[in-house]
Structure formats: structure tokens, C-alpha cells
PDB file of N, CA and C in Angstrom:
ATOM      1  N   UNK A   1      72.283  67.221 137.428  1.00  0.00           N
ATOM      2  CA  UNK A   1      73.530  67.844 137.104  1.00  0.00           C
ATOM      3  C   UNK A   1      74.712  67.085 137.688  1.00  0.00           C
ATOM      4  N   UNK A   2      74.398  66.443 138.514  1.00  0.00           N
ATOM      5  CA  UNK A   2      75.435  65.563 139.563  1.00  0.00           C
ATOM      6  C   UNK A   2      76.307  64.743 138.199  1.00  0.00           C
ATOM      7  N   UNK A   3      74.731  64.021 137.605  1.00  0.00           N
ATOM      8  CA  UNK A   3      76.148  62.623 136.648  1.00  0.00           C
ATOM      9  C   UNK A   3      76.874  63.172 135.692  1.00  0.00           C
ATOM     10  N   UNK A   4      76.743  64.800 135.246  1.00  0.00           N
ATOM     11  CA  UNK A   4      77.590  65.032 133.981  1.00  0.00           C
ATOM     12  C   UNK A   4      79.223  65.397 134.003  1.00  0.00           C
ATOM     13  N   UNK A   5      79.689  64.290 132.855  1.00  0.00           N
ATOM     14  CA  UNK A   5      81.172  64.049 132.761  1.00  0.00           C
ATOM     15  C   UNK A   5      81.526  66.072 133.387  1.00  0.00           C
ATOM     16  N   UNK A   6      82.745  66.117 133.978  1.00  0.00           N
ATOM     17  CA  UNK A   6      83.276  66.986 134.146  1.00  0.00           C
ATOM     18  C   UNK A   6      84.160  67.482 133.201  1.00  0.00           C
ATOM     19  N   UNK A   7      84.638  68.480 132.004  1.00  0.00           N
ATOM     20  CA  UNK A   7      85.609  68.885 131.751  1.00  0.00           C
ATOM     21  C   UNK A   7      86.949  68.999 132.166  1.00  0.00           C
ATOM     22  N   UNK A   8      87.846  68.532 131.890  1.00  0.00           N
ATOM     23  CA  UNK A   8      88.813  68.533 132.905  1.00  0.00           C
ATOM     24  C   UNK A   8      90.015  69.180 131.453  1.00  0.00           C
ATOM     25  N   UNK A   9      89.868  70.585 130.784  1.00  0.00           N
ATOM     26  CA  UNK A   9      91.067  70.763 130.117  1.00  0.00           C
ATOM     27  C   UNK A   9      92.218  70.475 129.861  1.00  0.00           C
ATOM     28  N   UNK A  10      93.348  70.692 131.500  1.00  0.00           N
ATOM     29  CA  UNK A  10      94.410  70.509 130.904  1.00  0.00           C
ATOM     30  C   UNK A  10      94.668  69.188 130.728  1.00  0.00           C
ATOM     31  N   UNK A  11      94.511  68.144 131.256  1.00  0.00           N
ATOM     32  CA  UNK A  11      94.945  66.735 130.983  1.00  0.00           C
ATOM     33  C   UNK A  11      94.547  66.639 129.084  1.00  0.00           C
ATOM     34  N   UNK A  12      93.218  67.229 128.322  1.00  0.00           N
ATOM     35  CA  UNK A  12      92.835  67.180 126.984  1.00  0.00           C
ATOM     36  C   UNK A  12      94.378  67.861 126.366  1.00  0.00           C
ATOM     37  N   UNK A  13      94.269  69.317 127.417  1.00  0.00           N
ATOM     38  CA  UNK A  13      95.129  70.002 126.128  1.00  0.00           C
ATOM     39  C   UNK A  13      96.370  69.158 126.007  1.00  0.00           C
ATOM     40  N   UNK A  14      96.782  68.585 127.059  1.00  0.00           N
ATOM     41  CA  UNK A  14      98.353  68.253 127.189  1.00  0.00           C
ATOM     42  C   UNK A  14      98.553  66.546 125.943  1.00  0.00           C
ATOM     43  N   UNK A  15      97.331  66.400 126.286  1.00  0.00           N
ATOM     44  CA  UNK A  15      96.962  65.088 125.307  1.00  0.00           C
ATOM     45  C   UNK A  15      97.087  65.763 123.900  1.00  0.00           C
ATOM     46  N   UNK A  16      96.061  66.883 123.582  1.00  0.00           N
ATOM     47  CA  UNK A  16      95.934  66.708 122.504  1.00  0.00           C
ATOM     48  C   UNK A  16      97.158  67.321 121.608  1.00  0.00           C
ATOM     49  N   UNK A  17      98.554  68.314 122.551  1.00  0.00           N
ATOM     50  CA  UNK A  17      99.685  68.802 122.018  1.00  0.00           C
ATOM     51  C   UNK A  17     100.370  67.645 121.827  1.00  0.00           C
ATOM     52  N   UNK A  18     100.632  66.604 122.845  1.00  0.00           N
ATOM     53  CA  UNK A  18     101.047  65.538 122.520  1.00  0.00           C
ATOM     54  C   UNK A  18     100.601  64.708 120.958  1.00  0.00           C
ATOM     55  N   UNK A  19      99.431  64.780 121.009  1.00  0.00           N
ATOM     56  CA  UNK A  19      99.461  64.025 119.365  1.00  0.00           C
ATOM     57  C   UNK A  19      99.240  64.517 118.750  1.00  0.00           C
ATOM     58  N   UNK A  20      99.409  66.187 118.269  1.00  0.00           N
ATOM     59  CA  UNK A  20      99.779  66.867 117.363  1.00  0.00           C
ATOM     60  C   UNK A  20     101.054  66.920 117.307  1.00  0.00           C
ATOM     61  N   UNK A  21     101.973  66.615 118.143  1.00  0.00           N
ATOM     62  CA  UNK A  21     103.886  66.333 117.833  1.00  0.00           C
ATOM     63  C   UNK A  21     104.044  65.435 116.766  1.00  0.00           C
ATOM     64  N   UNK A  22     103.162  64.168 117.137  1.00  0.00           N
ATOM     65  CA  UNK A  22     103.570  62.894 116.958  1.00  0.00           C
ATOM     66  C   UNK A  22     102.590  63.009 115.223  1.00  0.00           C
ATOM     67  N   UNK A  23     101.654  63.242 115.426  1.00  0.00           N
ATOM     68  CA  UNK A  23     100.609  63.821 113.908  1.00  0.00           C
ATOM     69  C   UNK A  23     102.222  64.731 112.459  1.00  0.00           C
ATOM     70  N   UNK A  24     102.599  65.693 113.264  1.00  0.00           N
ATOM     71  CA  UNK A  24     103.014  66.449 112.439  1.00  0.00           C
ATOM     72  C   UNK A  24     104.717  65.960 112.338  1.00  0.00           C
ATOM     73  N   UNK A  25     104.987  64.911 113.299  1.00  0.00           N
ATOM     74  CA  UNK A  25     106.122  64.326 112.160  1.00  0.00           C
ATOM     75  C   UNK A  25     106.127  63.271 111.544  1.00  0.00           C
ATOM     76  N   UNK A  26     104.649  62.941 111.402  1.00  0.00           N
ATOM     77  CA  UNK A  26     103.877  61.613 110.298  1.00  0.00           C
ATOM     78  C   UNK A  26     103.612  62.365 108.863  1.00  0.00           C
ATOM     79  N   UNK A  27     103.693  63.798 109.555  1.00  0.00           N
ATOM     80  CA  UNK A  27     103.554  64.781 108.320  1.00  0.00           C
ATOM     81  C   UNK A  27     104.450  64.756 106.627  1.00  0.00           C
ATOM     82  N   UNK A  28     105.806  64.748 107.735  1.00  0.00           N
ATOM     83  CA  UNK A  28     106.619  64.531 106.137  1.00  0.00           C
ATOM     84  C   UNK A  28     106.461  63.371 105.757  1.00  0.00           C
ATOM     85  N   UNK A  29     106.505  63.268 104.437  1.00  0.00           N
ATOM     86  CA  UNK A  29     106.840  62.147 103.503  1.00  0.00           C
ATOM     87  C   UNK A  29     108.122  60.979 103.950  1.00  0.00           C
ATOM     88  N   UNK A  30     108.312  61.845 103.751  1.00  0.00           N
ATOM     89  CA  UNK A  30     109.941  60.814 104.192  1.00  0.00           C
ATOM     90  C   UNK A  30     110.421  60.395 105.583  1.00  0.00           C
ATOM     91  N   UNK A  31     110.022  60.859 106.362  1.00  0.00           N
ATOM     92  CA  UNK A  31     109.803  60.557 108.001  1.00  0.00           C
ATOM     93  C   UNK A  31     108.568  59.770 108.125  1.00  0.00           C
ATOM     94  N   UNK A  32     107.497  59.650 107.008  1.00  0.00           N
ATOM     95  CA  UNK A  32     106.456  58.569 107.378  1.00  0.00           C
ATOM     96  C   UNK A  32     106.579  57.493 106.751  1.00  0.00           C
ATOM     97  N   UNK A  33     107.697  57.465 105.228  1.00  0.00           N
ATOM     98  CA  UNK A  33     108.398  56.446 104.744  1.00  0.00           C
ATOM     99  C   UNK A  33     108.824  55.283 105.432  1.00  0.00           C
ATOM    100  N   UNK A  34     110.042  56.553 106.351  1.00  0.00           N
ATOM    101  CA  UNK A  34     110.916  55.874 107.383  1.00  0.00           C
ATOM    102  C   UNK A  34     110.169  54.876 108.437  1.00  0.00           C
ATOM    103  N   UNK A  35     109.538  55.444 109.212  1.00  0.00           N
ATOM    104  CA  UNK A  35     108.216  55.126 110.150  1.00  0.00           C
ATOM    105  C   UNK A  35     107.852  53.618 109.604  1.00  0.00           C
ATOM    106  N   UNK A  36     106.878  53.401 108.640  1.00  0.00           N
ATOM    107  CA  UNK A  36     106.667  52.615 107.528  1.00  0.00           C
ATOM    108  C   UNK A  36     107.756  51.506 107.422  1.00  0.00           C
ATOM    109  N   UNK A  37     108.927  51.689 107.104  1.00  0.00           N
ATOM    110  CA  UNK A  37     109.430  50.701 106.812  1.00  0.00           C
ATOM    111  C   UNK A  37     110.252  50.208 108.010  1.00  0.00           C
ATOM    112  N   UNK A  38     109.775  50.645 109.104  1.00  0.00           N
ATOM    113  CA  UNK A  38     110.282  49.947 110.394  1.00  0.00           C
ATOM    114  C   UNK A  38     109.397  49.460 110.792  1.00  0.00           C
ATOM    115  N   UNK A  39     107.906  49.105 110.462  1.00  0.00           N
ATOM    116  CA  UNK A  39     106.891  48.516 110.973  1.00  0.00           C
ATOM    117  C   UNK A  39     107.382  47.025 111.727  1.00  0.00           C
ATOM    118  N   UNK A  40     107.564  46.611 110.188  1.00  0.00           N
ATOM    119  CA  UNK A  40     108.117  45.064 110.347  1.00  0.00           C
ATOM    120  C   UNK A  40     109.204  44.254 110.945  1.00  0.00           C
ATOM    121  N   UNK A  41     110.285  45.334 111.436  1.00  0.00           N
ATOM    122  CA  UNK A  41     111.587  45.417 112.207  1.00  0.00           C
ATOM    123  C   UNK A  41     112.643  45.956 111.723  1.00  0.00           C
ATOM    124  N   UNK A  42     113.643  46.168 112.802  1.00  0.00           N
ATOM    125  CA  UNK A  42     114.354  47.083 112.493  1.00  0.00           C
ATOM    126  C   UNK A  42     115.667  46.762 111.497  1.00  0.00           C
ATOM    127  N   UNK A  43     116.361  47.899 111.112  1.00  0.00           N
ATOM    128  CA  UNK A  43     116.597  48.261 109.568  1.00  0.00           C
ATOM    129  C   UNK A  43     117.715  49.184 109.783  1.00  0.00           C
ATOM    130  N   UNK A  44     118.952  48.872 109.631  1.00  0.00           N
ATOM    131  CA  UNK A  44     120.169  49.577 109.200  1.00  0.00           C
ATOM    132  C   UNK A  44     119.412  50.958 108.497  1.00  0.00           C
ATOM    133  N   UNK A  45     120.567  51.973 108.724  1.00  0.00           N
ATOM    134  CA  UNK A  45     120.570  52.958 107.706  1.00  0.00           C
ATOM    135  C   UNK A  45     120.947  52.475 105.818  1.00  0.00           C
ATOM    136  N   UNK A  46     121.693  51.358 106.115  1.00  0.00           N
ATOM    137  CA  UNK A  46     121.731  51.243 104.437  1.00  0.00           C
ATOM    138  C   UNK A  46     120.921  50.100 103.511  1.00  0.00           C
ATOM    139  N   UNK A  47     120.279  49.372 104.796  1.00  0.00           N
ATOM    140  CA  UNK A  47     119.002  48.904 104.480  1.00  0.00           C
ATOM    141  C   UNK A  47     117.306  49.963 103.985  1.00  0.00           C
ATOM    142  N   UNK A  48     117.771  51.340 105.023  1.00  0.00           N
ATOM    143  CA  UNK A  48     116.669  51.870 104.868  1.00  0.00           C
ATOM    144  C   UNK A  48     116.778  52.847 103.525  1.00  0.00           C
ATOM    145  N   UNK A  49     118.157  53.374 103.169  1.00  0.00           N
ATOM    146  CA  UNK A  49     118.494  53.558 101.907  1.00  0.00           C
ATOM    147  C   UNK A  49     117.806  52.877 100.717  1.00  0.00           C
ATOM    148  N   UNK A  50     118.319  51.548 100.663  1.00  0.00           N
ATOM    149  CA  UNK A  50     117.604  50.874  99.694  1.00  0.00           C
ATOM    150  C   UNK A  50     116.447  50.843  99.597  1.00  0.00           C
ATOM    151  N   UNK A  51     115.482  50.952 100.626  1.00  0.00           N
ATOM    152  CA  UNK A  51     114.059  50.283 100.863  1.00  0.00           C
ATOM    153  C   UNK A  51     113.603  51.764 100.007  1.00  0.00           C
ATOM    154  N   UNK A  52     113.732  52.667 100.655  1.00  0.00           N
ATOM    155  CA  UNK A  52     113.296  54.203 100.529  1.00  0.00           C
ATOM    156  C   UNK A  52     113.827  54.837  99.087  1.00  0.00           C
ATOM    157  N   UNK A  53     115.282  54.021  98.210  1.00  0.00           N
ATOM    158  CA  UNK A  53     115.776  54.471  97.296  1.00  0.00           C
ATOM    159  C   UNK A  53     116.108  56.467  97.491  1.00  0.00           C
ATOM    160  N   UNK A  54     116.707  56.298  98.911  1.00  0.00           N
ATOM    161  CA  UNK A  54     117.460  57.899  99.284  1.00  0.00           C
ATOM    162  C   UNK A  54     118.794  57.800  99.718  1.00  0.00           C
ATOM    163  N   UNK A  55     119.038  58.982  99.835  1.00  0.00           N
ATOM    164  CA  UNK A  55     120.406  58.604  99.913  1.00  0.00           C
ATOM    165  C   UNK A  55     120.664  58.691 101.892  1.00  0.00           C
ATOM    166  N   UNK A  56     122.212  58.624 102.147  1.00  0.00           N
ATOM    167  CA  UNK A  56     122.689  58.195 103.277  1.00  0.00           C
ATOM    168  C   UNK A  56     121.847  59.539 104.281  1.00  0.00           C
ATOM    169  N   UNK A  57     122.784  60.429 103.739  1.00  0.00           N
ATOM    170  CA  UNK A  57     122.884  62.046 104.535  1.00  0.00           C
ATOM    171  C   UNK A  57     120.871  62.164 104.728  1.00  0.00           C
ATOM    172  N   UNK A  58     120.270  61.941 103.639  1.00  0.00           N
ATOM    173  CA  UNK A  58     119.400  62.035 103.650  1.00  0.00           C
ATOM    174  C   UNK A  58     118.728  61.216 105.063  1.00  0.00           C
ATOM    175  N   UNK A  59     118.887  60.094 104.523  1.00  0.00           N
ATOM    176  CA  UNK A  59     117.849  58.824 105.914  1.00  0.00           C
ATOM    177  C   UNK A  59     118.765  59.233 107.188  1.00  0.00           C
ATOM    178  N   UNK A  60     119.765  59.306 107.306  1.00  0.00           N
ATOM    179  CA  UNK A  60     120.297  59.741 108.671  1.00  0.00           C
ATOM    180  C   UNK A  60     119.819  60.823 109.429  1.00  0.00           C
ATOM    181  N   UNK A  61     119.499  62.082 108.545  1.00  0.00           N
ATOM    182  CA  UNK A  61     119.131  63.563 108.857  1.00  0.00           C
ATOM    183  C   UNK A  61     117.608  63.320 109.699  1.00  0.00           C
ATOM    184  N   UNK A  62     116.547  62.643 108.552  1.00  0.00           N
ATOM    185  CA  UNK A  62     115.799  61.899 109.410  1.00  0.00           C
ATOM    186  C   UNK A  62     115.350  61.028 110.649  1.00  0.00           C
ATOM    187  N   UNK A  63     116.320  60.578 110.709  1.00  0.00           N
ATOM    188  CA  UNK A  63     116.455  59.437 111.283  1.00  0.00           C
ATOM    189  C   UNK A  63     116.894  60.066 112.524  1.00  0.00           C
ATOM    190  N   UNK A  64     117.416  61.237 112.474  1.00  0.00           N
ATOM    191  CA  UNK A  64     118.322  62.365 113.741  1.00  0.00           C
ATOM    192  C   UNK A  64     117.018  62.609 114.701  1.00  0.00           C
ATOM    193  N   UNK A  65     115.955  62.955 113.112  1.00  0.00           N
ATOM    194  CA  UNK A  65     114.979  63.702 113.871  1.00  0.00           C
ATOM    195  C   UNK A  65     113.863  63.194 113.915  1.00  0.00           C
ATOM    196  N   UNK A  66     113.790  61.933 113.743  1.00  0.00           N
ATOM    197  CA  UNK A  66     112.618  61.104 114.473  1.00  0.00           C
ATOM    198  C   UNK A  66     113.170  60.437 115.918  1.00  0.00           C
ATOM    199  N   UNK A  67     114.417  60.712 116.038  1.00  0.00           N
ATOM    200  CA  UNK A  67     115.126  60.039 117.852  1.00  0.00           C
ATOM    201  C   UNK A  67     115.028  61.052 118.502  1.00  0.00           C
ATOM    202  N   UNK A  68     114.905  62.566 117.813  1.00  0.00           N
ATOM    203  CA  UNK A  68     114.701  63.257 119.188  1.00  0.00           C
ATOM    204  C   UNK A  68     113.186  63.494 119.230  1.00  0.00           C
ATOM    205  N   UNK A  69     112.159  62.928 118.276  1.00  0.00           N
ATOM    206  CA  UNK A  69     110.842  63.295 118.792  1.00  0.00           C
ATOM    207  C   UNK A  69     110.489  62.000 119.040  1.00  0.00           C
ATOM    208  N   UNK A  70     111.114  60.868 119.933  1.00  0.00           N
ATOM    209  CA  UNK A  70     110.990  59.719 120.298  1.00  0.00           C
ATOM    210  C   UNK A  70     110.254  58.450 119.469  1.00  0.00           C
ATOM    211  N   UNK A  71     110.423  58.555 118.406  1.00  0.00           N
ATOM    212  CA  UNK A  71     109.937  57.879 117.264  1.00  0.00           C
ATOM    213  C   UNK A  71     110.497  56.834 117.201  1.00  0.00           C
ATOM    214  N   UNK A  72     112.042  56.908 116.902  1.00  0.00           N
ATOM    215  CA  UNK A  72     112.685  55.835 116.883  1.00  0.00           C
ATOM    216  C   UNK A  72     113.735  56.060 117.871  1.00  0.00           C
ATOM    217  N   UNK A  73     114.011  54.411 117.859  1.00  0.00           N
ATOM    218  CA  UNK A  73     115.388  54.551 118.781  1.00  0.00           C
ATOM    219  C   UNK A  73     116.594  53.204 118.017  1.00  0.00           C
ATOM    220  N   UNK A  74     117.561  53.401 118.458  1.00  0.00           N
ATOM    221  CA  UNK A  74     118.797  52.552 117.508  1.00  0.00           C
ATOM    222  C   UNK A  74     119.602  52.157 118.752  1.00  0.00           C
ATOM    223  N   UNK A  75     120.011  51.008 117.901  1.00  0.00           N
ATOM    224  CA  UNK A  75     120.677  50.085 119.056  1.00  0.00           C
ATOM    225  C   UNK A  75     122.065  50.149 117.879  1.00  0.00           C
ATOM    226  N   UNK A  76     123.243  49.590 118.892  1.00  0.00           N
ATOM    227  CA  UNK A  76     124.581  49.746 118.290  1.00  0.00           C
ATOM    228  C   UNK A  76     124.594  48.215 118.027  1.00  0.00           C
ATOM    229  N   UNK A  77     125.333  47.567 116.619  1.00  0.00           N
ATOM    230  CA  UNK A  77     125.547  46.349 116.883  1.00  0.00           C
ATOM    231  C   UNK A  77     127.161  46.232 116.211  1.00  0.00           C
ATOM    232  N   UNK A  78     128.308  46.243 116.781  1.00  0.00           N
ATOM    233  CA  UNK A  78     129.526  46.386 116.746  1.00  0.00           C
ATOM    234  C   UNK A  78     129.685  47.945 115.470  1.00  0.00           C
ATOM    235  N   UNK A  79     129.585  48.043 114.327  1.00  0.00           N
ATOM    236  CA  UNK A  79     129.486  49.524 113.763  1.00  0.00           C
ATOM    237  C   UNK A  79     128.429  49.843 113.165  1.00  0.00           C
ATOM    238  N   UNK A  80     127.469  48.514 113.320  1.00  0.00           N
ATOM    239  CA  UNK A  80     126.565  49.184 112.431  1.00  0.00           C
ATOM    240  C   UNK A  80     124.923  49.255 113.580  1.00  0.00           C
ATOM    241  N   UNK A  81     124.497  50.501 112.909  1.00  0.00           N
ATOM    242  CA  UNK A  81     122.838  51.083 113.983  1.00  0.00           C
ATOM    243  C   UNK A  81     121.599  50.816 113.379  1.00  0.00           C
ATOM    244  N   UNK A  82     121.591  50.021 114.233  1.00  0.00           N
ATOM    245  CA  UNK A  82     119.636  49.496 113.836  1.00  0.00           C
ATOM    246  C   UNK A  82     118.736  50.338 114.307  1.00  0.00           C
ATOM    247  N   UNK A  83     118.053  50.548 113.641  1.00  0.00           N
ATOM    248  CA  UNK A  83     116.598  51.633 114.082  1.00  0.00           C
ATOM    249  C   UNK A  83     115.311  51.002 113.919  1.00  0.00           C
ATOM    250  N   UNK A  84     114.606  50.958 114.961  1.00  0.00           N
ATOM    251  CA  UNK A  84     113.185  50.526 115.424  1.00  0.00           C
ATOM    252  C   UNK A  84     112.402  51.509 115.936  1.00  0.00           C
ATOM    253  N   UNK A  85     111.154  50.742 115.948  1.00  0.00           N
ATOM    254  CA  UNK A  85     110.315  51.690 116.222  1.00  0.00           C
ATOM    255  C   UNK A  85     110.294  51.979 117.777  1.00  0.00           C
ATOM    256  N   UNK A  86     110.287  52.939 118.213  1.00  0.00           N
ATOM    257  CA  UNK A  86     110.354  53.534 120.012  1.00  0.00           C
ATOM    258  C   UNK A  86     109.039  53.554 120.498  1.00  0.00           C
ATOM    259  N   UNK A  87     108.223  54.497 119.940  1.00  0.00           N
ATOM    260  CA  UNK A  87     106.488  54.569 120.467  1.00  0.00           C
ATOM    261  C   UNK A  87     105.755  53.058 120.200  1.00  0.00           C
ATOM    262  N   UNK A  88     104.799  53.016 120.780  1.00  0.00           N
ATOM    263  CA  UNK A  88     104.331  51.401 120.515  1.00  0.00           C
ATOM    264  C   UNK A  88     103.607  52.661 119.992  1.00  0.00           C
ATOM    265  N   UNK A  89     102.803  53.504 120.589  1.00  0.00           N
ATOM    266  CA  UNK A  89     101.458  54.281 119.689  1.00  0.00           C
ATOM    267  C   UNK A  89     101.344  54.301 118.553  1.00  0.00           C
ATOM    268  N   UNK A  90     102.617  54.463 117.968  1.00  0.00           N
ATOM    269  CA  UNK A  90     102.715  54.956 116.771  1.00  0.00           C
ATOM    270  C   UNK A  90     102.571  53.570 115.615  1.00  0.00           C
ATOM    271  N   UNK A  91     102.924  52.710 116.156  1.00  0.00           N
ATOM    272  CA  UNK A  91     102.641  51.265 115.377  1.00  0.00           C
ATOM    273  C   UNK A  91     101.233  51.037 114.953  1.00  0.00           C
ATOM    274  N   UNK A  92      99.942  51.504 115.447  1.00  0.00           N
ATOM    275  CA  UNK A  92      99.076  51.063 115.245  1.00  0.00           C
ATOM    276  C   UNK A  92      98.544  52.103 114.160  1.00  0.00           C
ATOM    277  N   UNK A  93      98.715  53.463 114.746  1.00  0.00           N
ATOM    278  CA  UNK A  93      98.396  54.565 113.356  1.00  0.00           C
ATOM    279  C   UNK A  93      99.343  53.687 111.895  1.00  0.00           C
ATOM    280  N   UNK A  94     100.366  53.777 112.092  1.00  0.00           N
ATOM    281  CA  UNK A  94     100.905  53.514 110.272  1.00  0.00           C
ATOM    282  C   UNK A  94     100.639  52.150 110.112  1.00  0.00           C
ATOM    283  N   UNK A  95     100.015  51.108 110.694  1.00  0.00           N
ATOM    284  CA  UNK A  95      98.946  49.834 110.286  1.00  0.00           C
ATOM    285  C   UNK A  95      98.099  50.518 109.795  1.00  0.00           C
ATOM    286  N   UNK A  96      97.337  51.542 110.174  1.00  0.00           N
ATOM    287  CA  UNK A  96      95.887  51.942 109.886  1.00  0.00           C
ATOM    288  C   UNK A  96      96.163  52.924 108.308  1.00  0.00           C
ATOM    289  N   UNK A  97      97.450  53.338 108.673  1.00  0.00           N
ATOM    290  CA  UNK A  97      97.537  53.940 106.908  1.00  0.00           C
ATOM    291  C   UNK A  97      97.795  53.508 106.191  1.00  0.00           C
ATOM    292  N   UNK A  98      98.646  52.678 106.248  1.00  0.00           N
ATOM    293  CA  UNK A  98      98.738  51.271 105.228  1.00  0.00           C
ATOM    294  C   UNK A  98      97.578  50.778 104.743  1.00  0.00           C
ATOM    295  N   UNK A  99      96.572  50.620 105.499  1.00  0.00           N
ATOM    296  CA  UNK A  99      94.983  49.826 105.128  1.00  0.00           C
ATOM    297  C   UNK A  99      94.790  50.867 104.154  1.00  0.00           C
ATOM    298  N   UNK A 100      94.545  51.738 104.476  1.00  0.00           N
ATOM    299  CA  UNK A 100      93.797  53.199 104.225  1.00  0.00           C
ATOM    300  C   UNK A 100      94.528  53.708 102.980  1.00  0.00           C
ATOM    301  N   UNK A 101      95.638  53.836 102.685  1.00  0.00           N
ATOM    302  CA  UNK A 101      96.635  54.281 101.382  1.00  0.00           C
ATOM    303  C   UNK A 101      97.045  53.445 100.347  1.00  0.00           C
ATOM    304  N   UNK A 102      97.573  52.217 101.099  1.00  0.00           N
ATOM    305  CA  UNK A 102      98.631  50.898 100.177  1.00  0.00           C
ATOM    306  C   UNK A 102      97.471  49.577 100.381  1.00  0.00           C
ATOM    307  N   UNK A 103      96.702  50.222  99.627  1.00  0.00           N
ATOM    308  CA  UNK A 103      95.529  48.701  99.465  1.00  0.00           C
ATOM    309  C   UNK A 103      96.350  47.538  98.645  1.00  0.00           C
ATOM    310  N   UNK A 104      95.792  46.319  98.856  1.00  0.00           N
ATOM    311  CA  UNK A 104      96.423  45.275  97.885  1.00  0.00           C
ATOM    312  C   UNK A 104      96.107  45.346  96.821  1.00  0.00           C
TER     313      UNK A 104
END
């Protein structure tokens, strides 16, 4: 009985609320768009317009609310805001959906 792994809950639960945050704002469409097309680097709002074919109010609203669930983060470059990706975690999941969804 000595060698068996110990249960140790809360460190699981706190893990596993943690990537159900990060799971369920991969959830929307358009926040995993966004996600997606920052893989490769970062991307003006009217770059991400075009890429996404949405409009401003739209990718911004998003874009609000992937910085406060630490998704992305934006740098100022005299007026205009670049947005990149913030989590490294999250880089390797939307590689893996890309394989998995957008085959060649």
C-alpha cells in the first residue's frame, strides 16, 4: 500500500477549472477564429477583420474578451494594437486543431 500514487484533489480540481476556462473560450467560433489566426503572429484589429471577414465592433468585442481571460495580449505601436497570443498553452492545442479540422 506504501507505493500507491496518492490522490491529491485540490491541486486536480484547481487544474482541471483552469482548463475548462481556457476549453470554453476555444468554445466560440469566433474567439477560436481569432485564437487561430494569431498562431502565426500578431495581427492588427483590421488585419484580423480581413482575415476573419467580420466586422470592427465585432473582432474588438472579442478581442476585449479573450485579454481578460488571458488569451491574448496587445501591444501599442504609435495608434495602432497588435494582438498576440499571451498563453504559450494555448499555442499547442490550436496546432493540434488545425491537424485535426483544416487538413491539407
Amino acid at each position: 500500500m506504501q507505493n500507491e500514487p496518492i490522490f491529491q484533489p485540490e491541486p486536480m480540481d484547481a487544474a482541471a477549472d483552469e482548463a475548462a476556462a481556457v476549453l470554453k473560450a476555444l468554445s466560440n467560433p469566433g474567439r477560436l477564429r481569432i485564437l487561430c489566426a494569431l498562431v502565426p503572429g500578431d495581427m492588427t484589429v483590421s488585419e484580423l477583420e480581413q482575415a476573419l471577414g467580420a466586422s470592427q465592433s465585432y473582432v474588438s468585442g472579442q478581442l476585449l474578451r479573450l485579454r481578460g481571460e488571458g488569451l491574448v495580449a496587445c501591444e501599442r505601436d504609435g495608434r495602432i494594437m497588435r494582438y498576440s497570443l499571451s498563453d504559450a498553452r494555448v499555442r499547442p492545442i490550436l496546432e493540434r486543431l488545425y491537424e485535426v479540422f483544416c487538413p491539407a
